[in-house]
PDB file of N, CA and C in Angstrom:
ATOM      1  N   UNK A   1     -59.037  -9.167  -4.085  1.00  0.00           N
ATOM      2  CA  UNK A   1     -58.110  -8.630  -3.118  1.00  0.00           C
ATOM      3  C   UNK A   1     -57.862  -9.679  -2.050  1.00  0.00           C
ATOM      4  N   UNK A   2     -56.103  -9.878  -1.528  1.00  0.00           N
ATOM      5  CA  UNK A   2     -56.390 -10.788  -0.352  1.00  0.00           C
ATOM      6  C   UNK A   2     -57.260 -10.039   0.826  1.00  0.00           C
ATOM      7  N   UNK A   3     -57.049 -11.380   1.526  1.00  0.00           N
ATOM      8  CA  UNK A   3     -57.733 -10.985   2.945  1.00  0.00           C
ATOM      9  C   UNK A   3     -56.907 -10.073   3.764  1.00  0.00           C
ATOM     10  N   UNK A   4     -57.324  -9.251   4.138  1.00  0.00           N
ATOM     11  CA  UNK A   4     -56.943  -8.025   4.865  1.00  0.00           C
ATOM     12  C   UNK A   4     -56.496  -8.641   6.298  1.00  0.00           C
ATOM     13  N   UNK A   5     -56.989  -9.321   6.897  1.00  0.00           N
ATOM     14  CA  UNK A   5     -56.711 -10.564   8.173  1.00  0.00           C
ATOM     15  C   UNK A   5     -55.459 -10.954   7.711  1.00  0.00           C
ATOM     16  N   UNK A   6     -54.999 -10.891   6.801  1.00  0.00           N
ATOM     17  CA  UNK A   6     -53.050 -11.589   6.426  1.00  0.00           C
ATOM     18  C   UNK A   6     -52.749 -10.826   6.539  1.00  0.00           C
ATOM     19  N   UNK A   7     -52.828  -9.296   6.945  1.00  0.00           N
ATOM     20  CA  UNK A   7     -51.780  -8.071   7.546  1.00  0.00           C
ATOM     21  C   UNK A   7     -51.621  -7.514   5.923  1.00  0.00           C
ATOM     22  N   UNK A   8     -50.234  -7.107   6.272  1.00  0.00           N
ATOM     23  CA  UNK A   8     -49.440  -6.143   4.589  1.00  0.00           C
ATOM     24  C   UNK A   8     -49.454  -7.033   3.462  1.00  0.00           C
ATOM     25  N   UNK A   9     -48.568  -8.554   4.009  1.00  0.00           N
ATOM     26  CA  UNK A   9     -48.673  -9.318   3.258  1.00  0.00           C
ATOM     27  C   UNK A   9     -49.399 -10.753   2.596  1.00  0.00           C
ATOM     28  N   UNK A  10     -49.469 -10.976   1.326  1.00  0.00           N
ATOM     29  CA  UNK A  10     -50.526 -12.419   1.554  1.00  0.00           C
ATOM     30  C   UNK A  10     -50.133 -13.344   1.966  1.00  0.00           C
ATOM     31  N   UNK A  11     -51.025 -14.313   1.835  1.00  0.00           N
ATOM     32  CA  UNK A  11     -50.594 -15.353   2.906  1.00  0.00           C
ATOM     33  C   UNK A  11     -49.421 -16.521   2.744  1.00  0.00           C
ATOM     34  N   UNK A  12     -48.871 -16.070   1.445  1.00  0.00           N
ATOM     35  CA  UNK A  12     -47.186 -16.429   1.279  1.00  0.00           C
ATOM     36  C   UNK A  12     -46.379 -15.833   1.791  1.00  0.00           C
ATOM     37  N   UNK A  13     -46.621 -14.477   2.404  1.00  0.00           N
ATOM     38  CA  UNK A  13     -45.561 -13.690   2.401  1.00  0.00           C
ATOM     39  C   UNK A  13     -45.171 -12.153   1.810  1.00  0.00           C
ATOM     40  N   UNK A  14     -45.819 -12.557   0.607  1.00  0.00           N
ATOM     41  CA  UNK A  14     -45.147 -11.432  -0.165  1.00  0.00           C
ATOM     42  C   UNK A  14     -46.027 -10.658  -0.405  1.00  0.00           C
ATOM     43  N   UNK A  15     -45.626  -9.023  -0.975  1.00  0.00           N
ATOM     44  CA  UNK A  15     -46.695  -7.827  -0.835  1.00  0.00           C
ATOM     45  C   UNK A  15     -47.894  -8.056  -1.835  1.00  0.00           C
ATOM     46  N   UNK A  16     -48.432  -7.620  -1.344  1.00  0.00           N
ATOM     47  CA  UNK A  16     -49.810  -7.306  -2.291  1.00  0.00           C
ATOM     48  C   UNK A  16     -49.527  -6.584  -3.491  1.00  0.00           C
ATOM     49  N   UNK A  17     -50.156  -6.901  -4.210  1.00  0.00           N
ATOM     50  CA  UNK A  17     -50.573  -6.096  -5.629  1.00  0.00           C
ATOM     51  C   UNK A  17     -51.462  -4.913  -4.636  1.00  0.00           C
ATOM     52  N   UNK A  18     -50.959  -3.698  -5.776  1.00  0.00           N
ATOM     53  CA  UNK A  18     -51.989  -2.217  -5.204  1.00  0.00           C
ATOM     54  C   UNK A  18     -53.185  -2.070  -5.968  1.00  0.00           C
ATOM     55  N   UNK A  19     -54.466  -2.172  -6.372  1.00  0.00           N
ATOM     56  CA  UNK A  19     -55.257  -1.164  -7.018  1.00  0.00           C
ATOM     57  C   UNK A  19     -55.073  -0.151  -7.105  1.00  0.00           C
ATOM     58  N   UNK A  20     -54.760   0.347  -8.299  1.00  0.00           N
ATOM     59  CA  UNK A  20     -54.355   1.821  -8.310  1.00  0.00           C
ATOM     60  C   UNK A  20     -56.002   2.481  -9.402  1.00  0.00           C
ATOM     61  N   UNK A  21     -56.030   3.899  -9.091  1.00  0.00           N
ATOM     62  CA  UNK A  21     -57.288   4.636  -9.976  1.00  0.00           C
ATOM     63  C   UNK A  21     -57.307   6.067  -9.224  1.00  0.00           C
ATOM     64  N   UNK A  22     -57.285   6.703 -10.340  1.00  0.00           N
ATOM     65  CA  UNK A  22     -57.731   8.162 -10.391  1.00  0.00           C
ATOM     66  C   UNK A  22     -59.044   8.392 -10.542  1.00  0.00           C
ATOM     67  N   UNK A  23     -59.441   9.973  -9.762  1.00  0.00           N
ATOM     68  CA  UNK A  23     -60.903  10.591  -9.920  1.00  0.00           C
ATOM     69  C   UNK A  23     -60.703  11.683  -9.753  1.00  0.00           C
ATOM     70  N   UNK A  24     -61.811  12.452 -10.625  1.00  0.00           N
ATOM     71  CA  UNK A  24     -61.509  14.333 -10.539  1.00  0.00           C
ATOM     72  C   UNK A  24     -62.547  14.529  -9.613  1.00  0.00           C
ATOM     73  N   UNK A  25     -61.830  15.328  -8.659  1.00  0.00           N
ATOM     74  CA  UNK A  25     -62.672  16.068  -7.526  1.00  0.00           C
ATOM     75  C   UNK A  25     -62.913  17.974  -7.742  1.00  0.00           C
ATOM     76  N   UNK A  26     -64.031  17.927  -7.508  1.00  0.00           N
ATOM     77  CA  UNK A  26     -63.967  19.759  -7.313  1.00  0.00           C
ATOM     78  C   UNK A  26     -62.778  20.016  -6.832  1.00  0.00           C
ATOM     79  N   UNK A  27     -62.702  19.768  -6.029  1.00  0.00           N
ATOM     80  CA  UNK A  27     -61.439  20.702  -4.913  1.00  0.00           C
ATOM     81  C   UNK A  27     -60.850  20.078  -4.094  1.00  0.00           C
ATOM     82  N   UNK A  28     -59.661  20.431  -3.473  1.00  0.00           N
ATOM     83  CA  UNK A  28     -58.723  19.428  -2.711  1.00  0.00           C
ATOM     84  C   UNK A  28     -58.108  20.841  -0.929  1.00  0.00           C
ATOM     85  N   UNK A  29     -58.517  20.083  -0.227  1.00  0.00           N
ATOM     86  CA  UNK A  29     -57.744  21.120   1.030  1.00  0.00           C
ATOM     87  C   UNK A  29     -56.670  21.833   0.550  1.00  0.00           C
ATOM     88  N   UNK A  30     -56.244  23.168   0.683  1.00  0.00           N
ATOM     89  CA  UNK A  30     -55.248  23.767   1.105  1.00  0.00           C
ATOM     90  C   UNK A  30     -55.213  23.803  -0.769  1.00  0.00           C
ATOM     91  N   UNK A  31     -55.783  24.058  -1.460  1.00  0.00           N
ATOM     92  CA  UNK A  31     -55.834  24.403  -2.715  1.00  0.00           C
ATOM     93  C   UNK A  31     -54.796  23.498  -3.585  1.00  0.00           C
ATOM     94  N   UNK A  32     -54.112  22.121  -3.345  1.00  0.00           N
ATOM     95  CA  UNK A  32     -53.485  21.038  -3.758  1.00  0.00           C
ATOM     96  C   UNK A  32     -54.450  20.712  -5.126  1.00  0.00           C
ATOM     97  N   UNK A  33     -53.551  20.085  -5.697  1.00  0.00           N
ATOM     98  CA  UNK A  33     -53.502  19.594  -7.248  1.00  0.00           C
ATOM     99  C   UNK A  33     -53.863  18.135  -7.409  1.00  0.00           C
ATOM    100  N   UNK A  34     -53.210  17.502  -6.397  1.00  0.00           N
ATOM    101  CA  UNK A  34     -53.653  16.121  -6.201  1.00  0.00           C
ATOM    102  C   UNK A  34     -53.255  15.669  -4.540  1.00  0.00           C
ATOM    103  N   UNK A  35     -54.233  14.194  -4.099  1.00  0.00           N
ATOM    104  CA  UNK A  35     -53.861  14.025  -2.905  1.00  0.00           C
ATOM    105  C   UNK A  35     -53.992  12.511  -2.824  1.00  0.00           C
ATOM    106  N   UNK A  36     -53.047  11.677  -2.261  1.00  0.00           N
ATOM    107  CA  UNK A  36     -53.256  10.100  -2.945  1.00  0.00           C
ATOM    108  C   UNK A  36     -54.267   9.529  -1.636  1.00  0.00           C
ATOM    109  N   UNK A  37     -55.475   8.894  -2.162  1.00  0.00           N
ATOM    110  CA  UNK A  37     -56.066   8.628  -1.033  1.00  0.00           C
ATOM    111  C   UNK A  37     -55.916   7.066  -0.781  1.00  0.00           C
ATOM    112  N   UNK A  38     -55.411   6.711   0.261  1.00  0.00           N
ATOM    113  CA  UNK A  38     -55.103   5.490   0.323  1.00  0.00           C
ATOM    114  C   UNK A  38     -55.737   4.330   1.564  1.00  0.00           C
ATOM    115  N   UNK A  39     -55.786   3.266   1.267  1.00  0.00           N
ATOM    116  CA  UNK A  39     -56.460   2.193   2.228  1.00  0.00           C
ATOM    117  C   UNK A  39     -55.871   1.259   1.855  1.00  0.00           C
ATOM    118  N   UNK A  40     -55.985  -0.072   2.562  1.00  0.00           N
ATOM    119  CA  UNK A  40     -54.703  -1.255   2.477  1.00  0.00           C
ATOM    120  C   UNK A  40     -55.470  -1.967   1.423  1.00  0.00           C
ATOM    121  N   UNK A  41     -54.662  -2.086   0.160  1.00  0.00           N
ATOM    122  CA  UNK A  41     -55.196  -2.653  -1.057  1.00  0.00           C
ATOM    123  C   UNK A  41     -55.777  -1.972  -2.109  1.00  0.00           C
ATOM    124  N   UNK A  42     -55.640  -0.711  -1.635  1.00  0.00           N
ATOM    125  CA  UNK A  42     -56.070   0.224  -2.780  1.00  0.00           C
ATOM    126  C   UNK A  42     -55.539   1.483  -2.299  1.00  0.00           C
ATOM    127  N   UNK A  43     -55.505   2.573  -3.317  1.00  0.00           N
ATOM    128  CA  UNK A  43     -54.895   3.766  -3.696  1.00  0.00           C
ATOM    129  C   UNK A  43     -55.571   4.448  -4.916  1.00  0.00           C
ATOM    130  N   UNK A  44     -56.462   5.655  -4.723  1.00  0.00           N
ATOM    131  CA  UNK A  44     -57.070   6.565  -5.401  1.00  0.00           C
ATOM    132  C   UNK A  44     -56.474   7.880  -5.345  1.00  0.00           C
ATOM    133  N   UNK A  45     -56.204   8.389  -6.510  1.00  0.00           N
ATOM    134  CA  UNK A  45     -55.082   9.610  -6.515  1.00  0.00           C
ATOM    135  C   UNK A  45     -56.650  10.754  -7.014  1.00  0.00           C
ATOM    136  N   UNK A  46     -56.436  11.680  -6.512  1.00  0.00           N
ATOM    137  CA  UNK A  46     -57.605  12.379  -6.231  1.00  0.00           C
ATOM    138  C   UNK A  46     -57.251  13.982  -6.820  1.00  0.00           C
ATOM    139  N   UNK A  47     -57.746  14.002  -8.343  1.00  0.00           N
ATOM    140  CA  UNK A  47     -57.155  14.957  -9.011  1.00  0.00           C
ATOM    141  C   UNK A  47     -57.973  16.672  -8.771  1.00  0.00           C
ATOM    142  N   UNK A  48     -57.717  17.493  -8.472  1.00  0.00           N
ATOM    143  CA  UNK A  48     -58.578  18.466  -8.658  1.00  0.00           C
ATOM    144  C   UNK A  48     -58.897  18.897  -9.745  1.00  0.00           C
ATOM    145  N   UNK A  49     -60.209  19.402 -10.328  1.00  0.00           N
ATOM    146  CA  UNK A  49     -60.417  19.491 -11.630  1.00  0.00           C
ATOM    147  C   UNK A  49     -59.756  20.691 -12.354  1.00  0.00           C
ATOM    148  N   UNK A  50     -59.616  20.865 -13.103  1.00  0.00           N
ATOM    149  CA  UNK A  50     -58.385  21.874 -13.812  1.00  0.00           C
ATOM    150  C   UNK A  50     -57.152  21.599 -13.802  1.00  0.00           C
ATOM    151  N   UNK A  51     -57.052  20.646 -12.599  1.00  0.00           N
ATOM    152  CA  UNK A  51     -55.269  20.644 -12.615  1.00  0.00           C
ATOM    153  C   UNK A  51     -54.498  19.624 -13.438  1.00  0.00           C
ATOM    154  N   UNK A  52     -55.161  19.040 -14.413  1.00  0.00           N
ATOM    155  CA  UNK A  52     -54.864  18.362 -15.208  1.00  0.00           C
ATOM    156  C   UNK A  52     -55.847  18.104 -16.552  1.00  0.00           C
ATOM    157  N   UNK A  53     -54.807  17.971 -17.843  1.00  0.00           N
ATOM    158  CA  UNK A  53     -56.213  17.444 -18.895  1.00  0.00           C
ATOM    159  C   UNK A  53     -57.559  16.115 -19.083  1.00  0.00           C
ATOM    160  N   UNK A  54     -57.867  16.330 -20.094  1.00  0.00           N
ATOM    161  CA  UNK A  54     -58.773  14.854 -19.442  1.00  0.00           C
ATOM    162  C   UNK A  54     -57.941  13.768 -20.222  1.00  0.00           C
ATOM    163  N   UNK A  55     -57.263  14.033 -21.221  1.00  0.00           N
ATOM    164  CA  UNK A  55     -56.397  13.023 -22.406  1.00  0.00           C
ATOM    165  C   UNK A  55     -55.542  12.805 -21.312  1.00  0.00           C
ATOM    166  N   UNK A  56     -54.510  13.935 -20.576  1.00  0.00           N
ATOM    167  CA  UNK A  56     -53.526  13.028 -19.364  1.00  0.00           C
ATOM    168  C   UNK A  56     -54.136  12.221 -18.995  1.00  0.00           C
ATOM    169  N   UNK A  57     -55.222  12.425 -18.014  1.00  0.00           N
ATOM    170  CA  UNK A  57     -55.876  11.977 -16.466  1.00  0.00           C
ATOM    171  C   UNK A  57     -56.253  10.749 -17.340  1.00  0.00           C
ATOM    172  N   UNK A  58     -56.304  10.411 -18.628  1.00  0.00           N
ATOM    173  CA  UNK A  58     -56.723   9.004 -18.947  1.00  0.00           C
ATOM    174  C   UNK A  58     -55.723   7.766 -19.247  1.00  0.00           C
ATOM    175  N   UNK A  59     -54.709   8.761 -19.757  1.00  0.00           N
ATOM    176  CA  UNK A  59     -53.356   8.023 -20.352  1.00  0.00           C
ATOM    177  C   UNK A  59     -52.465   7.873 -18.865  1.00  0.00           C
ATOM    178  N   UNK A  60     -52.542   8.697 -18.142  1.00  0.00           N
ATOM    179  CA  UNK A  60     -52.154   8.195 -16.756  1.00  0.00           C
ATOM    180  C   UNK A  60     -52.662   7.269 -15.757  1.00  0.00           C
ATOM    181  N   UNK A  61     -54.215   7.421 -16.096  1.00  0.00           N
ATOM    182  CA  UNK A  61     -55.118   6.383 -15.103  1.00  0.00           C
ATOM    183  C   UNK A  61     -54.073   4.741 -15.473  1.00  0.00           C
ATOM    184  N   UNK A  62     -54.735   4.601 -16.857  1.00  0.00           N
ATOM    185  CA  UNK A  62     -54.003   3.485 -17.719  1.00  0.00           C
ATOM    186  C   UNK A  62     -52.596   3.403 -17.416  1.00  0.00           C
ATOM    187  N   UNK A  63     -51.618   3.828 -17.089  1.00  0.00           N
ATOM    188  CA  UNK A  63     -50.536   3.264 -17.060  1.00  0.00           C
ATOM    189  C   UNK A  63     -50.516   3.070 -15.461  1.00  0.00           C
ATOM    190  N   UNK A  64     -51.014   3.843 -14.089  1.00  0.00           N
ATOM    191  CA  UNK A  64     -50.992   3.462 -12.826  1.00  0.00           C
ATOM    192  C   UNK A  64     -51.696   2.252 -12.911  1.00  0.00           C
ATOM    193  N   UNK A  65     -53.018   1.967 -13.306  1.00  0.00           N
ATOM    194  CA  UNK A  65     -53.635   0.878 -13.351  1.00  0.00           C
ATOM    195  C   UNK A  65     -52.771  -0.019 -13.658  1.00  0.00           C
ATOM    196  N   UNK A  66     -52.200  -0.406 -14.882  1.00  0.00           N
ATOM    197  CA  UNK A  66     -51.584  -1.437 -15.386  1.00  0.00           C
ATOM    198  C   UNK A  66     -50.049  -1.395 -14.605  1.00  0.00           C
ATOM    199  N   UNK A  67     -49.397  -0.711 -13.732  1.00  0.00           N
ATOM    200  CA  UNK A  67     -48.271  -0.865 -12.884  1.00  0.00           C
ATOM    201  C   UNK A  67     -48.973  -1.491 -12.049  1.00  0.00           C
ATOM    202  N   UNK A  68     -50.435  -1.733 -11.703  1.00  0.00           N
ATOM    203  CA  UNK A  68     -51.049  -2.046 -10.297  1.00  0.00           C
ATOM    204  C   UNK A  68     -51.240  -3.519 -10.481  1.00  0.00           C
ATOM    205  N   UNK A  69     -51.943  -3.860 -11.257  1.00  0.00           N
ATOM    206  CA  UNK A  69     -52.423  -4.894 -11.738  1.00  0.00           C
ATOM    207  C   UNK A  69     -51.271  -6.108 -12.320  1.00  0.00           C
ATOM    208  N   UNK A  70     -49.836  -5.290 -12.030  1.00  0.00           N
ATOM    209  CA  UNK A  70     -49.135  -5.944 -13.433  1.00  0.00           C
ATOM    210  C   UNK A  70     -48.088  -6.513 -11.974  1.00  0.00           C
ATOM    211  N   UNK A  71     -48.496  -5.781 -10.453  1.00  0.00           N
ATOM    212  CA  UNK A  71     -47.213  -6.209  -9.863  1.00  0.00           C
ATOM    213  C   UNK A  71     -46.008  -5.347  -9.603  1.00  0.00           C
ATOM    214  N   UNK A  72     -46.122  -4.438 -10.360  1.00  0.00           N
ATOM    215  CA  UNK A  72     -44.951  -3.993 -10.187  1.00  0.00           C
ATOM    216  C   UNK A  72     -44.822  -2.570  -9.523  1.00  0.00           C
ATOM    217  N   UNK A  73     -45.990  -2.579  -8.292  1.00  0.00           N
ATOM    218  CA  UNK A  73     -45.832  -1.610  -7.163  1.00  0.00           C
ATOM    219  C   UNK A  73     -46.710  -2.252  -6.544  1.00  0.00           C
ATOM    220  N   UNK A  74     -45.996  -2.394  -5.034  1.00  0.00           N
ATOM    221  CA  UNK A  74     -47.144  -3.305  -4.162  1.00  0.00           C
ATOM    222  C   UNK A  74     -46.715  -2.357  -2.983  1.00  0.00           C
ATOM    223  N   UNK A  75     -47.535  -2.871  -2.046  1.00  0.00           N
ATOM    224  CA  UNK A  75     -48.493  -1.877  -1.180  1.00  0.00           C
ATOM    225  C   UNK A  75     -48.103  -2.821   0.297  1.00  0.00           C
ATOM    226  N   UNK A  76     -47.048  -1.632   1.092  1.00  0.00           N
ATOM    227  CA  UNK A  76     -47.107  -2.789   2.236  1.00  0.00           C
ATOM    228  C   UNK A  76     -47.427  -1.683   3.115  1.00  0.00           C
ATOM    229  N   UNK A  77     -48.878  -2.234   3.765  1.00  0.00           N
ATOM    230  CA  UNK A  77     -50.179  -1.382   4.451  1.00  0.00           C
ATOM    231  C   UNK A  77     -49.620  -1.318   5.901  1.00  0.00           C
ATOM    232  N   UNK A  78     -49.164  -0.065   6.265  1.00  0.00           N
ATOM    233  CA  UNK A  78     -49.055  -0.007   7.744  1.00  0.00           C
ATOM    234  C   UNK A  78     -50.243   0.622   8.775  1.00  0.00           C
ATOM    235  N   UNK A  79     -51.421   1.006   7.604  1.00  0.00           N
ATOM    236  CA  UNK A  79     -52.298   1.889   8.525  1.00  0.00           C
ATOM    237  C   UNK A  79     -52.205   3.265   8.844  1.00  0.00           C
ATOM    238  N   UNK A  80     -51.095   4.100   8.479  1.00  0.00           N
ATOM    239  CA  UNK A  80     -50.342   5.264   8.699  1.00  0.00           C
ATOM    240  C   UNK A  80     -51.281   6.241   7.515  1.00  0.00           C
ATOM    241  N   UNK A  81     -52.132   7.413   7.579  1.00  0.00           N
ATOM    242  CA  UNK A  81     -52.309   8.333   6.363  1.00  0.00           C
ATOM    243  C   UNK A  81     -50.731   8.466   5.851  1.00  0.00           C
ATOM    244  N   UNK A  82     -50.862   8.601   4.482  1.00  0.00           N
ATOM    245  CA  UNK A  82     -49.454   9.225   3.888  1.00  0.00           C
ATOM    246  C   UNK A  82     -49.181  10.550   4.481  1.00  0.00           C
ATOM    247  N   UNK A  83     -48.327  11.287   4.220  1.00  0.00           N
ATOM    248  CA  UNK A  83     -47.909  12.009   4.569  1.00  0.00           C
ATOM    249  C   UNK A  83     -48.090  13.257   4.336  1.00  0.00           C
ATOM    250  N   UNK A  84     -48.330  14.660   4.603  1.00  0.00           N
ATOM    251  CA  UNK A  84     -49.086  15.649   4.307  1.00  0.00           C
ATOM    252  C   UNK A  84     -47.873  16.512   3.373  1.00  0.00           C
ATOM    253  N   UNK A  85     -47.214  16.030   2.140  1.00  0.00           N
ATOM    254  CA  UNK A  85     -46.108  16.873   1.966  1.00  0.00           C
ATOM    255  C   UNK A  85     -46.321  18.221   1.463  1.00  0.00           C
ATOM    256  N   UNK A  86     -47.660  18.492   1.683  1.00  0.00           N
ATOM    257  CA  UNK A  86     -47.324  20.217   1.429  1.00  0.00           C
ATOM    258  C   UNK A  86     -47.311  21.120   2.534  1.00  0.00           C
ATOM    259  N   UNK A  87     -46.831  20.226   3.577  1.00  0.00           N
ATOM    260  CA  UNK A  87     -46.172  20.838   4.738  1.00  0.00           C
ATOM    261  C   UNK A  87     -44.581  20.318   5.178  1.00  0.00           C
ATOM    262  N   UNK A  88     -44.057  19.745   4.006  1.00  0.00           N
ATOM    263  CA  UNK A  88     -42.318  19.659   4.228  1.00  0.00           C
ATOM    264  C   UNK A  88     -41.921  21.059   3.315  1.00  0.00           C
ATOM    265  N   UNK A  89     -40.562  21.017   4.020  1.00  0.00           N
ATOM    266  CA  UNK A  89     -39.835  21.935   3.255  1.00  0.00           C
ATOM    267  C   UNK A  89     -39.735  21.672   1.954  1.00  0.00           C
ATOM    268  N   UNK A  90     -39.368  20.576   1.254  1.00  0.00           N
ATOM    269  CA  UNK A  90     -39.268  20.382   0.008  1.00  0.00           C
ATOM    270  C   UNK A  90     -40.943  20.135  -1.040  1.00  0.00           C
ATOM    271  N   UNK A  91     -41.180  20.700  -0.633  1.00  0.00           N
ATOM    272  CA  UNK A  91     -42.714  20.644  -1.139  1.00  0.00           C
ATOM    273  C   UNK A  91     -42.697  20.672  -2.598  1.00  0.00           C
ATOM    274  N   UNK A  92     -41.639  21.765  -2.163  1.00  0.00           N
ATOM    275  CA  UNK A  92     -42.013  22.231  -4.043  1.00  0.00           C
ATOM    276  C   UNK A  92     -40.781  21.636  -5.165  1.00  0.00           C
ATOM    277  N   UNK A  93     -39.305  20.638  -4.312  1.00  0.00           N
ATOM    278  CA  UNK A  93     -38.709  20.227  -4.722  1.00  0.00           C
ATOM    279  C   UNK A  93     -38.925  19.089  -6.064  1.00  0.00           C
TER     280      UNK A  93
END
């Protein structure tokens, strides 16, 4: 991982690669399905158990991973938690 001391971006400039990875949790606040837990340089999507199979949750790990690793979603870290969207109106959009 770069150095976190280069801000969002590395020290060319350009965004970081994300670590991306899933994990099944008992339970998630407010009875949610998933909740992306995030820190600058990484991103753990935080599945509740039941709310998905284990054949998905593997064939999905594998393809976020390899979007992560591959570049082709990068991560420009403002420090901000994401956003709580099961308190927008379009929640369920």
């Amino acid at each position: 991982m770069a150095n976190e001391a280069e801000g969002p971006q590395g020290a060319d400039g350009a965004a970081r690669k994300v670590e991306i990875d899933m994990e099944f949790v008992p339970s998630l606040p407010g009875g949610r399905s998933v909740f992306p837990a995030e820190q600058q340089g990484h991103l753990v999507w935080l599945i509740a158990e039941g709310a998905m199979t284990k054949e998905c949750f593997d064939e999905m790990r594998g393809y976020l991973r390899y979007i992560g690793s591959e570049g082709f979603l990068s991560q420009h870290w403002d420090g901000k938690p994401p956003p709580d969207f099961g308190d927008t109106p379009n929640a369920d959009a």
